[in-house]
Protein backbone atom coordinates (compact mmCIF):
# COMPACT_ATOMS: atom_id res chain seq x y z
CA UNK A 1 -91.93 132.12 32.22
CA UNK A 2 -95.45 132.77 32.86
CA UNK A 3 -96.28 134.02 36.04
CA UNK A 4 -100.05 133.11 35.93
CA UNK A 5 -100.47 131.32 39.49
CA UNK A 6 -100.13 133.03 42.86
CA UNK A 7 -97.77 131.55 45.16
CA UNK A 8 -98.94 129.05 47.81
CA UNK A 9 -98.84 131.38 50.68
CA UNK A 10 -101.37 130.43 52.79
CA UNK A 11 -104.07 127.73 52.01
CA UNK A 12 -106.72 130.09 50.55
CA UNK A 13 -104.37 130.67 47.63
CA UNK A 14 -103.97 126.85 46.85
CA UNK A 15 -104.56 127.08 43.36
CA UNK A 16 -106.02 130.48 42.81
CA UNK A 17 -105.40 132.76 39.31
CA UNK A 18 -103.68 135.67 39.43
CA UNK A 19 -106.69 137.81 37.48
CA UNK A 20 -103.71 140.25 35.86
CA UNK A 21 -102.50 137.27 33.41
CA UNK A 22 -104.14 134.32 32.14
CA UNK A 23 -102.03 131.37 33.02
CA UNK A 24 -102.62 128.99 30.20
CA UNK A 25 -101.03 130.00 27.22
CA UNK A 26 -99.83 128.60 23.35
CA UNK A 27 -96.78 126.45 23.38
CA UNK A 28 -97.08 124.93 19.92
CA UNK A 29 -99.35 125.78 17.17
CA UNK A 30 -100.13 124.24 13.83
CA UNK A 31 -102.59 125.45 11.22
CA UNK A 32 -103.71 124.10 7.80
CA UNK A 33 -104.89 126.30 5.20
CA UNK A 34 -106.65 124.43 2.21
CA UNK A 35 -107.57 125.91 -1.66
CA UNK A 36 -104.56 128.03 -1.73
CA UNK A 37 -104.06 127.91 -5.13
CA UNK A 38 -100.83 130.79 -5.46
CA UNK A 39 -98.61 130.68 -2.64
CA UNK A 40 -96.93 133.67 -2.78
CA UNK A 41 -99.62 136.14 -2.56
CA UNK A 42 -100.70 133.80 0.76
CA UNK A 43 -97.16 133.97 2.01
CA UNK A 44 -96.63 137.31 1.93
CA UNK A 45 -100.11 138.32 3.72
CA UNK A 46 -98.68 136.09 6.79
CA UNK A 47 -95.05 137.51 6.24
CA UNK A 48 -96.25 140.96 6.44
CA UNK A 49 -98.80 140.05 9.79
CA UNK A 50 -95.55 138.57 11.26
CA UNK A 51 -93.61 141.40 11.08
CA UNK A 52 -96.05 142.86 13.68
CA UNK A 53 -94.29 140.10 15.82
CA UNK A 54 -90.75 140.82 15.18
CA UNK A 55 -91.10 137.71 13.01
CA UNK A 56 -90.04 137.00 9.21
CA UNK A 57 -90.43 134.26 6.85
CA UNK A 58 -86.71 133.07 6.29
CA UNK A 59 -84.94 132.53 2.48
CA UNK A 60 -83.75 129.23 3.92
CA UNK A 61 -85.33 126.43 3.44
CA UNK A 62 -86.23 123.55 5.83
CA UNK A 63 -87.06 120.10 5.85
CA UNK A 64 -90.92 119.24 4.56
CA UNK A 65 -93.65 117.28 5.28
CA UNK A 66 -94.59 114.33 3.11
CA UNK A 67 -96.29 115.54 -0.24
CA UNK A 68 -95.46 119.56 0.44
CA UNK A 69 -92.93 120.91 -1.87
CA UNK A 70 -91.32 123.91 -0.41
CA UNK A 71 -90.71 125.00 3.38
CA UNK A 72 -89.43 127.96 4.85
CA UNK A 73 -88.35 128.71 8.35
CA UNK A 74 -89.99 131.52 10.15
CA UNK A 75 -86.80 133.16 12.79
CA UNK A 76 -86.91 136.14 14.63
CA UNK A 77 -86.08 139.97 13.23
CA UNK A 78 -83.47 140.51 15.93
CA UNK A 79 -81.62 136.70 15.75
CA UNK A 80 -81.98 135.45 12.51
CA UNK A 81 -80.71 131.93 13.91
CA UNK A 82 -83.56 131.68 16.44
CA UNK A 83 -86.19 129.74 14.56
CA UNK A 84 -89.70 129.92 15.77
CA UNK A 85 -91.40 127.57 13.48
CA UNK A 86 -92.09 127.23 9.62
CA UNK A 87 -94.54 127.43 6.75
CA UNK A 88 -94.77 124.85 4.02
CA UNK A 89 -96.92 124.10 0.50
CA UNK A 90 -98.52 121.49 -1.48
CA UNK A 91 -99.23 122.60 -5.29
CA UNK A 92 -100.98 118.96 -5.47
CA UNK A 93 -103.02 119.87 -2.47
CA UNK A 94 -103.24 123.37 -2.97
CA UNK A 95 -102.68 123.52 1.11
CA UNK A 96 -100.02 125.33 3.15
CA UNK A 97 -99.04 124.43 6.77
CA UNK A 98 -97.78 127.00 9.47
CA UNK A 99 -96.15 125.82 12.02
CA UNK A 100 -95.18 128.13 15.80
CA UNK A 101 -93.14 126.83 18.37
CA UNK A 102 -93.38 128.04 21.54
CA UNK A 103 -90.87 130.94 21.46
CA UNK A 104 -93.40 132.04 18.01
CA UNK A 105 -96.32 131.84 20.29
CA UNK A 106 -94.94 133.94 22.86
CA UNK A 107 -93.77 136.94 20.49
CA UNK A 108 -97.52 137.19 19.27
CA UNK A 109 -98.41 136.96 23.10
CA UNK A 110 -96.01 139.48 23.98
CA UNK A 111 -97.66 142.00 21.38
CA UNK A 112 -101.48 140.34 21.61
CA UNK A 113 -102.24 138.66 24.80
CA UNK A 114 -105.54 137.37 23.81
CA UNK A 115 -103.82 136.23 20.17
CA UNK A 116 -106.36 137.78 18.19
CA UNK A 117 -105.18 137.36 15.05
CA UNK A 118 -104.59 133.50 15.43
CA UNK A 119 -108.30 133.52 16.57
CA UNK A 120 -109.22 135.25 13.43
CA UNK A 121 -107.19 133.13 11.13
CA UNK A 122 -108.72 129.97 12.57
CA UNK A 123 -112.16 131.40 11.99
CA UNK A 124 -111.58 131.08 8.06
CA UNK A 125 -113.67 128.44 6.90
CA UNK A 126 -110.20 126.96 5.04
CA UNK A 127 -107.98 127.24 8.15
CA UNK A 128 -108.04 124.43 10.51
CA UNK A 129 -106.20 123.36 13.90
CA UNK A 130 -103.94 120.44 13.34
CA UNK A 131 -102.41 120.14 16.63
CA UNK A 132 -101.84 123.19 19.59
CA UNK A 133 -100.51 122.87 22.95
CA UNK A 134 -101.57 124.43 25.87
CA UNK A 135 -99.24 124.96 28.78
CA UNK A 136 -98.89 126.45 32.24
CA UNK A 137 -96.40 127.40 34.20
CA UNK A 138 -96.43 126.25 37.96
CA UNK A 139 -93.67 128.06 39.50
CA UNK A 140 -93.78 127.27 43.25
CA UNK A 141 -94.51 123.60 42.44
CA UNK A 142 -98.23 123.38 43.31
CA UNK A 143 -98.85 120.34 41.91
CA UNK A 144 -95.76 117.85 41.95
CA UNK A 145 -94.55 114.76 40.20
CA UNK A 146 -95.72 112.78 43.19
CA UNK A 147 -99.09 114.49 43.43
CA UNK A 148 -99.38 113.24 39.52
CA UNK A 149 -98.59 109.59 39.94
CA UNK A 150 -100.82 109.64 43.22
CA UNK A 151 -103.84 111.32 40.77
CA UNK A 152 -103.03 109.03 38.46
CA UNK A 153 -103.22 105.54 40.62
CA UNK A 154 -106.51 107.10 41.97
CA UNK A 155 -107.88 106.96 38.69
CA UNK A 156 -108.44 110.56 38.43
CA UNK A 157 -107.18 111.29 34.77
CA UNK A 158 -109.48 108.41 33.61
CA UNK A 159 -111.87 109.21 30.91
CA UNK A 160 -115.55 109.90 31.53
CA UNK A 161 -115.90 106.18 30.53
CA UNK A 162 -113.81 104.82 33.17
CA UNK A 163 -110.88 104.40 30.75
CA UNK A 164 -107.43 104.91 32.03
CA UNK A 165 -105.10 106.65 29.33
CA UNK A 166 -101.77 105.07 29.22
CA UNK A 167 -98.87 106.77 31.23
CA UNK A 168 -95.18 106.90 30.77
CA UNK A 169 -92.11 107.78 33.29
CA UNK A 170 -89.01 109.47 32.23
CA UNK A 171 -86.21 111.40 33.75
CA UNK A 172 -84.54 111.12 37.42
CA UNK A 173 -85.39 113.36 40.43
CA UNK A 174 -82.04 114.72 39.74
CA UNK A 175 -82.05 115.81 36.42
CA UNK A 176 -86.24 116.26 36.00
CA UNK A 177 -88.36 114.03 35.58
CA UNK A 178 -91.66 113.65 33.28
CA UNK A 179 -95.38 112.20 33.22
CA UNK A 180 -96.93 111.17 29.69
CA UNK A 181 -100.59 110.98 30.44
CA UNK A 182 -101.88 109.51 27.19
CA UNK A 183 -100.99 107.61 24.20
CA UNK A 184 -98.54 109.81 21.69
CA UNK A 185 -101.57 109.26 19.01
CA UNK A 186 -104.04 110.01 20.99
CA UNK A 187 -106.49 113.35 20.43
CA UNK A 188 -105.29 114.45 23.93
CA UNK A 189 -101.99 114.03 25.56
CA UNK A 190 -100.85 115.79 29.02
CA UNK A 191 -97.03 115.83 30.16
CA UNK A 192 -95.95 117.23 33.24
CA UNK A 193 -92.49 117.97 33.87
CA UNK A 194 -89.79 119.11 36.00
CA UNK A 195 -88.89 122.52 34.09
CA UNK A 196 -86.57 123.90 36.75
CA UNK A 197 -84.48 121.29 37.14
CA UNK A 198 -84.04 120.02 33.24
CA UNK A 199 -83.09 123.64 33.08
CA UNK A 200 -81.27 123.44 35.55
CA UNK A 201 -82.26 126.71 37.71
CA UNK A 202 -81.07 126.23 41.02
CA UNK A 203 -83.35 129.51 41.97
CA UNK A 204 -86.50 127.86 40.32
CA UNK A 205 -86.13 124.30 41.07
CA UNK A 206 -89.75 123.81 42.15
CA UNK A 207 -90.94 125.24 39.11
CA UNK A 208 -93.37 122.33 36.89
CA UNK A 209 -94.87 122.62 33.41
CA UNK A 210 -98.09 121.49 32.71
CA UNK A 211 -98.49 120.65 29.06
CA UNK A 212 -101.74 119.76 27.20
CA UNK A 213 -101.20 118.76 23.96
CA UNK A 214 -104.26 118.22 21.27
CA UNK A 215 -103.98 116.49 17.81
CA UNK A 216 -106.55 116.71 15.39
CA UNK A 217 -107.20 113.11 13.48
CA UNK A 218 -110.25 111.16 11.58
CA UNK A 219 -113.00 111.37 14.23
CA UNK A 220 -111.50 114.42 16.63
CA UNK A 221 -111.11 118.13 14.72
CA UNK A 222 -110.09 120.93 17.29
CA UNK A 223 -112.90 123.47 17.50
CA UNK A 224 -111.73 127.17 16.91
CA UNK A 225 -112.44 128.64 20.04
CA UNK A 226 -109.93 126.72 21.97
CA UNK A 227 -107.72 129.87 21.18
CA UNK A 228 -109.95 131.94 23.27
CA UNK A 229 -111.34 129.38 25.90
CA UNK A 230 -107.54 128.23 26.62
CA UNK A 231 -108.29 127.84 30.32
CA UNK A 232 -111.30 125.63 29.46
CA UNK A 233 -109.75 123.59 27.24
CA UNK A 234 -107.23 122.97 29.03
CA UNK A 235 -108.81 122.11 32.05
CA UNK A 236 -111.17 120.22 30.99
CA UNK A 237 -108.87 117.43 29.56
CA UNK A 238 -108.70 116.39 33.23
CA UNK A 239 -110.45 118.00 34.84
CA UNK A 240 -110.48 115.46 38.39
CA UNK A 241 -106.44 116.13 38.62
CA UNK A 242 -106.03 119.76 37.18
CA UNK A 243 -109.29 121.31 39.37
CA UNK A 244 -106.22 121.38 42.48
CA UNK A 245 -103.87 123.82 40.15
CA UNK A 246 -106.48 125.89 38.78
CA UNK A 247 -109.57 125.54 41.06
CA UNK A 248 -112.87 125.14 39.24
CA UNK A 249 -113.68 125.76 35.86
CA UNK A 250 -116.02 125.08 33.12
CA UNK A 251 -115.70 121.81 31.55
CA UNK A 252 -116.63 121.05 27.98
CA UNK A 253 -117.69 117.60 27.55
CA UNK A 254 -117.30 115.46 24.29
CA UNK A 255 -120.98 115.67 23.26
CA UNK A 256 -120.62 119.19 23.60
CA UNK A 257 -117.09 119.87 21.49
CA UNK A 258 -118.71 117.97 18.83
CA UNK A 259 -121.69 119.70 18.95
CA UNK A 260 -120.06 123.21 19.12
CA UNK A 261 -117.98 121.86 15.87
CA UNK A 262 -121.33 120.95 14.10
CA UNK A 263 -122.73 124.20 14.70
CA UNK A 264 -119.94 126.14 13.39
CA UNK A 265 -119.43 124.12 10.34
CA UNK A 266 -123.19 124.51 9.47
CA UNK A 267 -123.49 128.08 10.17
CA UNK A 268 -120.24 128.41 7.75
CA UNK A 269 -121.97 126.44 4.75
CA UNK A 270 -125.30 128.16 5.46
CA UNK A 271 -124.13 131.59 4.95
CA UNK A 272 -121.92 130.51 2.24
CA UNK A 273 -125.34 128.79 0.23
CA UNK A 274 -126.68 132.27 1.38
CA UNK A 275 -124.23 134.15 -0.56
CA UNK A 276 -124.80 132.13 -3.80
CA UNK A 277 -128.11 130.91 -4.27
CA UNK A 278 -130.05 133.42 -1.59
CA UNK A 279 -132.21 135.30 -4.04
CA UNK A 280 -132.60 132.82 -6.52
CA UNK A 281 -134.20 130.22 -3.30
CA UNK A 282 -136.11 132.94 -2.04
CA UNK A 283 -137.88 134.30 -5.60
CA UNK A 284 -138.73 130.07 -6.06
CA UNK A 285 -140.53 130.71 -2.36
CA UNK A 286 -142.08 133.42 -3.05
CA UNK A 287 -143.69 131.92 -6.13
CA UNK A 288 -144.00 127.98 -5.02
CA UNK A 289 -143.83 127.91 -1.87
CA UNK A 290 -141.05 126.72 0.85
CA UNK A 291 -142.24 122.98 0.56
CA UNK A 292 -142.38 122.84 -3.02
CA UNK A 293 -139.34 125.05 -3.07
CA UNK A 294 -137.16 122.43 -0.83
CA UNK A 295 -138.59 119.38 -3.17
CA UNK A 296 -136.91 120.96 -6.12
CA UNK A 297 -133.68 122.00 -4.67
CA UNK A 298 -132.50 118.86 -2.88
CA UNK A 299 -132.03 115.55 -4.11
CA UNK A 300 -131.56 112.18 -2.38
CA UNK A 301 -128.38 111.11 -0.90
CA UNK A 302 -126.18 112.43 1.59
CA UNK A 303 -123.57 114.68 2.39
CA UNK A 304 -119.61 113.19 2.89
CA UNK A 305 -119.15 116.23 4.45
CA UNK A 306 -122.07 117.00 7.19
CA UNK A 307 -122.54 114.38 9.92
CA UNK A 308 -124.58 114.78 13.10
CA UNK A 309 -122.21 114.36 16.35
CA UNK A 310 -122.68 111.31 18.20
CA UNK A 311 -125.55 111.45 21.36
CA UNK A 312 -127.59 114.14 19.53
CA UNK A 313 -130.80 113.76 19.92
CA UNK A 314 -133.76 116.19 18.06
CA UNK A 315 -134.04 118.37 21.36
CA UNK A 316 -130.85 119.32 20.49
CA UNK A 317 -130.91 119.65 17.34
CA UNK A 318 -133.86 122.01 17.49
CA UNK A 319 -132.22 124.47 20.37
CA UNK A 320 -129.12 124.40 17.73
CA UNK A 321 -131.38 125.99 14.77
CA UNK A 322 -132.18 129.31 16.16
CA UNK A 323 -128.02 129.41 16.72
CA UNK A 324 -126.52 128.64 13.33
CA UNK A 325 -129.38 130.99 11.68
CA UNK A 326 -128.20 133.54 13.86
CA UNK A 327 -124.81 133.01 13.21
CA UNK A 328 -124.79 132.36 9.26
CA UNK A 329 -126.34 135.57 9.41
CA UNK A 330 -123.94 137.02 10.55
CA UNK A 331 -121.14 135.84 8.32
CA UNK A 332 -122.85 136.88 5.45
């Protein structure tokens, strides 16, 4: 359980963080890696980083995604049975999927709070975020079913546009109940439930999970930093109904997440061009010129692969410049 609110003593603590843990944490976690051409070299770099865990890549197989040919279930060192998620590969794709449940999550957070090294696996150009879930533990009930569906007919999970998400009810008040805030495709998804009691903890009955679950698809890719930025992230998916659990927080709009995502791709594929064709771009300025120079190295057409975010306008664009110099810079 993670203890990261303060109980509701009086009302100056009414949704307050306890500074000594951060209270969002990982409850689900998959990665893709792309141009992994030999798996077993890859799997044996993560086998030997989860053994820092107490984790191991099992010998048994499991079942595997469509167009992957092998999987294998990652279990604990101590329980072999207790499986904690899996890793999978696609010779046609040249790809491999790893997969953490929540129990994975936590044995990296019990030896890494901050998870660095799932924040410096995701910052590989090849690695991206398919789907993670971010979770919080409310253990003295803070913010109840019936605080939820009163948030909810009060319009305050809509979206920015006025949309309301869809919602489903499940469960009794005697067994738990749940809230589905959001369509089970959609790029965000909250469910709140009634931990305590589907547990069935007659000492932590008041105890509710807060879930946030995002999925990456066609238009929506999961920036990297959501690994760090947990508590933004996850606040800002609704932010109306979740500023009474957590107080206030920084919210990252759409334009922005799309933005940050630009500027990270581009600073990737700058430093990248750097590494390959540096000198040889800047002996042809140094003898032609950087006009002439950029009229014989590009071509028309356009790139599948860069897009501009939607709403970005060439103020932006220009205070973004300085940035991914700075930062392809740096990856060099």
């Amino acid at each position: 359980m993670n203890k990261g609110i303060e109980p509701k003593t009086v009302a100056e603590n009414y949704g307050k963080l306890n500074p000594e843990q951060p209270p969002v944490f990982i409850d689900f976690l998959k990665l893709r890696v792309d141009d992994v051409e030999a798996p077993n070299p890859y799997f044996e770099m993560i086998a030997l980083q989860l053994l820092k865990y107490k984790l191991l890549i099992s010998h048994r197989q499991c079942n595997r995604s469509r167009g992957y040919d092998c999987a294998y279930k990652i279990v604990t060192t101590t329980q072999a049975q207790n499986v904690v998620g899996k890793i999978e590969y696609s010779e046609r794709y040249n790809r491999v999927l790893l997969e953490l449940t929540g129990l994975g999550c936590a044995c990296i957070e019990k030896v890494e709070p901050d998870y660095i090294w799932l924040q410096s696996l995701v910052a590989q150009p090849a690695v991206t975020i398919r789907r993670i879930d971010l979770a919080l533990d409310d253990e003295n009930g803070l913010y109840q079913i019936e605080k939820i569906d009163k948030d909810y007919s009060r319009g305050r999970f809509n979206a920015e546009s006025g949309k309301r998400p869809k919602k489903e009810n499940l469960g009794n008040r005697i067994e738990g109940r749940t809230r589905y805030i959001g369509g089970p495709t959609a790029y965000k998804r909250g469910r709140f439930y009634e931990k305590g009691k589907q547990l069935k903890l007659a000492h932590c009955r008041p105890w509710m999970r807060h879930e946030v679950r995002l999925v990456s698809n066609d238009r929506d890719r999961i920036p990297d930093e959501v690994i760090r930025n947990r508590v933004d992230y996850f606040y800002s998916a609704f932010p109306r109904a979740l500023r009474k659990l957590l107080g206030k927080h920084s919210v990252i709009p759409v334009t922005e997440r799309f933005m940050r995502e630009y500027v990270s791709d581009i600073s990737t594929r700058v430093a990248s061009c750097k590494r390959q064709y540096g000198p040889l771009i800047g002996t042809l300025t140094e003898h032609h010129g950087a006009k002439a120079t950029c009229e014989m190295l590009s071509r028309i057409g356009r790139s599948k692969v860069i897009e501009l975010p939607p709403f970005v306008d060439e103020v932006l664009l220009d205070d973004c410049t300085e940035i991914i110099a700075l930062q392809s810079g740096e990856a060099i």
